[in-house]
C-alpha atoms as a PDB file:
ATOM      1  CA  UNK A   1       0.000   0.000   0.000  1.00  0.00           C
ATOM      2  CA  UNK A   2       2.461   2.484   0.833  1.00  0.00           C
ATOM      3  CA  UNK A   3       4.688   1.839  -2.083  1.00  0.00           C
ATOM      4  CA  UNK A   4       1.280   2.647  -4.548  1.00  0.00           C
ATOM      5  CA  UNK A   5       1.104   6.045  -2.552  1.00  0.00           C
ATOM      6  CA  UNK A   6       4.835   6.107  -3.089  1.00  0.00           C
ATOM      7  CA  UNK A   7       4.527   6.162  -6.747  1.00  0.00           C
ATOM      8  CA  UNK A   8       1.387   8.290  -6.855  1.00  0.00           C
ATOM      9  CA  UNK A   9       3.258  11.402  -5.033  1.00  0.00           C
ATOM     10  CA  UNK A  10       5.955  10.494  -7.294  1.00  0.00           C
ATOM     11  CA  UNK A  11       3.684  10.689 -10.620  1.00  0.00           C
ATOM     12  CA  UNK A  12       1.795  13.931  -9.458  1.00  0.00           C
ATOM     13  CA  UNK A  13       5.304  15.728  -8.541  1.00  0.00           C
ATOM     14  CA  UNK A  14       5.737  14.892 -12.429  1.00  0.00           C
ATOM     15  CA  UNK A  15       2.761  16.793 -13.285  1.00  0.00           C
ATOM     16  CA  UNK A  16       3.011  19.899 -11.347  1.00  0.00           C
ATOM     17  CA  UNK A  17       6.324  20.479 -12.205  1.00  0.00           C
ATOM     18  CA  UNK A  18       4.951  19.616 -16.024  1.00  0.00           C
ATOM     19  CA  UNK A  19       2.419  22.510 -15.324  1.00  0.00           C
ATOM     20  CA  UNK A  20       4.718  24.865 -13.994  1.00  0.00           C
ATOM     21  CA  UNK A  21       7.597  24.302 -16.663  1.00  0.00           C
ATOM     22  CA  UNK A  22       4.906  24.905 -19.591  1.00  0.00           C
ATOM     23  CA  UNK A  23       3.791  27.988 -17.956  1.00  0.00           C
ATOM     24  CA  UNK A  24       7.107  29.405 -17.311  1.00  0.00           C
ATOM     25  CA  UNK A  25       8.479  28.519 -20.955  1.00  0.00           C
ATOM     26  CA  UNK A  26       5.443  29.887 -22.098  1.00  0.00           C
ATOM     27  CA  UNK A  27       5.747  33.326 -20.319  1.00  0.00           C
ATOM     28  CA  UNK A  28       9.408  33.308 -21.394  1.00  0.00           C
ATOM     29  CA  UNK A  29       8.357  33.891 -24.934  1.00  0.00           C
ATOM     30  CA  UNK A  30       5.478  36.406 -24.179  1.00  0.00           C
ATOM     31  CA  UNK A  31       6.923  38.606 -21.844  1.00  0.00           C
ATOM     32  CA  UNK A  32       6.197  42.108 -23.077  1.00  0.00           C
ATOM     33  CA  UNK A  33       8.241  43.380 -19.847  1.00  0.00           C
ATOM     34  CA  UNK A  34      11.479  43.265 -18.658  1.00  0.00           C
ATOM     35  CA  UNK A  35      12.993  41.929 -21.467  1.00  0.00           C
ATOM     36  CA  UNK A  36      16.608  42.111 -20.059  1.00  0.00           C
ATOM     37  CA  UNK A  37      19.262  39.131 -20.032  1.00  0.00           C
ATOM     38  CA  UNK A  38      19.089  39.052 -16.347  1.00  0.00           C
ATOM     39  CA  UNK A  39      15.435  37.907 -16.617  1.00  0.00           C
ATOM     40  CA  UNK A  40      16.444  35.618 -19.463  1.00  0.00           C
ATOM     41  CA  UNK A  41      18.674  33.757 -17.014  1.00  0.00           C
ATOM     42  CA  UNK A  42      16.267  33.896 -14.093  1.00  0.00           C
ATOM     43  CA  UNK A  43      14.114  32.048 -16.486  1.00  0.00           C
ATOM     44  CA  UNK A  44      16.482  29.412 -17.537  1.00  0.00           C
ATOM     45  CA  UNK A  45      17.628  28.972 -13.883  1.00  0.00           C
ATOM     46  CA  UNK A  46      13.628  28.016 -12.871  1.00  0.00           C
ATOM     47  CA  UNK A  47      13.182  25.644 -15.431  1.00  0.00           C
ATOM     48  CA  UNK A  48      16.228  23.504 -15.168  1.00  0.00           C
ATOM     49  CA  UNK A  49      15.442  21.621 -12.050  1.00  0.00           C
ATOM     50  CA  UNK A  50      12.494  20.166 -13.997  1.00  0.00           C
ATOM     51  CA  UNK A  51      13.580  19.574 -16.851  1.00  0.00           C
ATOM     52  CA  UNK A  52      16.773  17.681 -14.597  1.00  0.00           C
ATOM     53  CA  UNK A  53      13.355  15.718 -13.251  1.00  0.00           C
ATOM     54  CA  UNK A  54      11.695  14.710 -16.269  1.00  0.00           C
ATOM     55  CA  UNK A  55      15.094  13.182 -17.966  1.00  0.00           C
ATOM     56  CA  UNK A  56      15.663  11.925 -14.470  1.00  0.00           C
ATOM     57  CA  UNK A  57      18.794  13.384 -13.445  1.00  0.00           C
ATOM     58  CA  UNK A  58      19.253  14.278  -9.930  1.00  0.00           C
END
C-alpha cells in the first residue's frame, strides 16, 4: 500500500512540475516586460530543475 502512494506522489510531482515548466516557458516567450538578459537567465535557472526531473537526473 504504501509503495502505490509512493509512486502516486511520485507521478503527481511529475505533473506539477509539467504545469509549472509549460507555464514558465510559455511566459518566457510572451513577456512584453522586462525583457533584459538578467530575466532571461532567471528564467532558464527556474526551469532547469524540472527539466533535470523529467530526464531523471538528480
Amino acid at each position: 500500500m504504501l509503495v502505490f502512494w509512493g509512486d502516486l506522489v511520485h507521478y503527481l510531482y511529475f505533473v506539477i512540475a509539467g504545469i509549472i515548466a509549460f507555464f514558465l516557458v510559455k511566459n518566457l516567450f510572451k513577456r512584453e516586460k522586462r525583457n533584459g538578459l538578467v530575466y532571461d537567465i532567471v528564467y532558464a535557472y527556474c526551469i532547469i530543475p524540472f527539466v533535470l526531473r523529467i530526464l531523471f537526473i538528480k
